[in-house]
Protein backbone atom coordinates (compact mmCIF):
# COMPACT_ATOMS: atom_id res chain seq x y z
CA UNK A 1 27.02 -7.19 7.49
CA UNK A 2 27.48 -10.67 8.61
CA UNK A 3 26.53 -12.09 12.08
CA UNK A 4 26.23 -15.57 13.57
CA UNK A 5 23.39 -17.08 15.46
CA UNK A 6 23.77 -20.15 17.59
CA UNK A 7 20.78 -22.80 17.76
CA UNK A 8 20.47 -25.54 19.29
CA UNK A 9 19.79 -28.68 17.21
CA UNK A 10 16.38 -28.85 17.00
CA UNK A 11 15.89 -25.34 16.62
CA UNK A 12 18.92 -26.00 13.42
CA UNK A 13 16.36 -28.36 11.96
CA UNK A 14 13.39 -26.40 11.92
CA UNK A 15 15.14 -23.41 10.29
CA UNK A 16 16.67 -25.33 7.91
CA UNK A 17 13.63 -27.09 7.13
CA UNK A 18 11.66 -24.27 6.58
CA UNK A 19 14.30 -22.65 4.45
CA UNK A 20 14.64 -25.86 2.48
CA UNK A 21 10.70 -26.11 2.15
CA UNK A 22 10.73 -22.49 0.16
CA UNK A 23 13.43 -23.03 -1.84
CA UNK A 24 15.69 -20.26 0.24
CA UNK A 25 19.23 -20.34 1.88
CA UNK A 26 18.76 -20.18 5.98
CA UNK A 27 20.17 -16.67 5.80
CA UNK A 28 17.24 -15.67 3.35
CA UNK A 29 14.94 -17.36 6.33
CA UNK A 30 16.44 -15.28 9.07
CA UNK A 31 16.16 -12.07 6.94
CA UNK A 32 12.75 -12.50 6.10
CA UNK A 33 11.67 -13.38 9.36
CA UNK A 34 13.14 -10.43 10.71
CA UNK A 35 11.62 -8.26 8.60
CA UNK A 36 8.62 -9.30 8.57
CA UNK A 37 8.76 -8.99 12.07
CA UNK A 38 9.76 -5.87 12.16
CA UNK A 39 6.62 -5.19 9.72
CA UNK A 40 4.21 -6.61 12.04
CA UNK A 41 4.79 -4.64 15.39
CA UNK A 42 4.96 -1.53 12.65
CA UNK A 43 1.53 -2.06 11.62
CA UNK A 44 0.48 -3.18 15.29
CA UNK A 45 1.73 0.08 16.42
CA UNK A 46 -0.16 2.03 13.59
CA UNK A 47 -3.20 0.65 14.48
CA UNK A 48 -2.65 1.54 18.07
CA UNK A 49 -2.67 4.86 17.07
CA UNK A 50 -5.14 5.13 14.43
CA UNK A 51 -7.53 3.56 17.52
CA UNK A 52 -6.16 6.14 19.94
CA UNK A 53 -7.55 8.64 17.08
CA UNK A 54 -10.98 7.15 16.26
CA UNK A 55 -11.55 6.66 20.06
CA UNK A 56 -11.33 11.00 20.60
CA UNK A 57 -14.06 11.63 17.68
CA UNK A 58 -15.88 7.46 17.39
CA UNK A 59 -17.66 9.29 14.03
CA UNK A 60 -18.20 6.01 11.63
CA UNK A 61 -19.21 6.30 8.08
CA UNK A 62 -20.21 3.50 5.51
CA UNK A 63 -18.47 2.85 2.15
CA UNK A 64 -21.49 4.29 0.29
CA UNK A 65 -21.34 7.57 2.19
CA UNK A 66 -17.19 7.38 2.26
CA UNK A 67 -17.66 6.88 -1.11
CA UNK A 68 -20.61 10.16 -1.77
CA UNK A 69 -17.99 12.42 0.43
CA UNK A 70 -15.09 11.41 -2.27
CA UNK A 71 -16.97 11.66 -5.38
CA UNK A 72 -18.81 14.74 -4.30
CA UNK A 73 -19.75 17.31 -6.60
């Protein structure tokens, strides 16, 4: 799929910039930016959730007892 984004010329020259600066076309730039986006409010919403969870039962261990529980037995 092919698209087209318009920019004005400053904005042109920082994308560019930063696409020349790693050694990637300003397509590659775009696509990696959006995905990493995309990442980001993933794991932002994740953690939402998992704090949602830990706020209904606040029970808190530490790695040696995490650690006791696994290896139990």
């Amino acid at each position: 799929m092919a698209f087209s984004i318009r920019l004005n010329p400053q904005e042109e020259k920082l994308a560019r910039g930063y696409a020349n600066l790693n050694g990637i076309s300003l397509g590659e730039a775009f696509k990696r930016a959006l995905f990493e986006k995309i990442e980001d409010e993933y794991d932002i919403r994740m953690a939402e959730e998992a704090y949602k969870e830990f706020l209904k039962d606040p029970v808190t261990y530490s790695h040696e007892e995490a650690w006791a529980e696994i290896f139990k037995d």
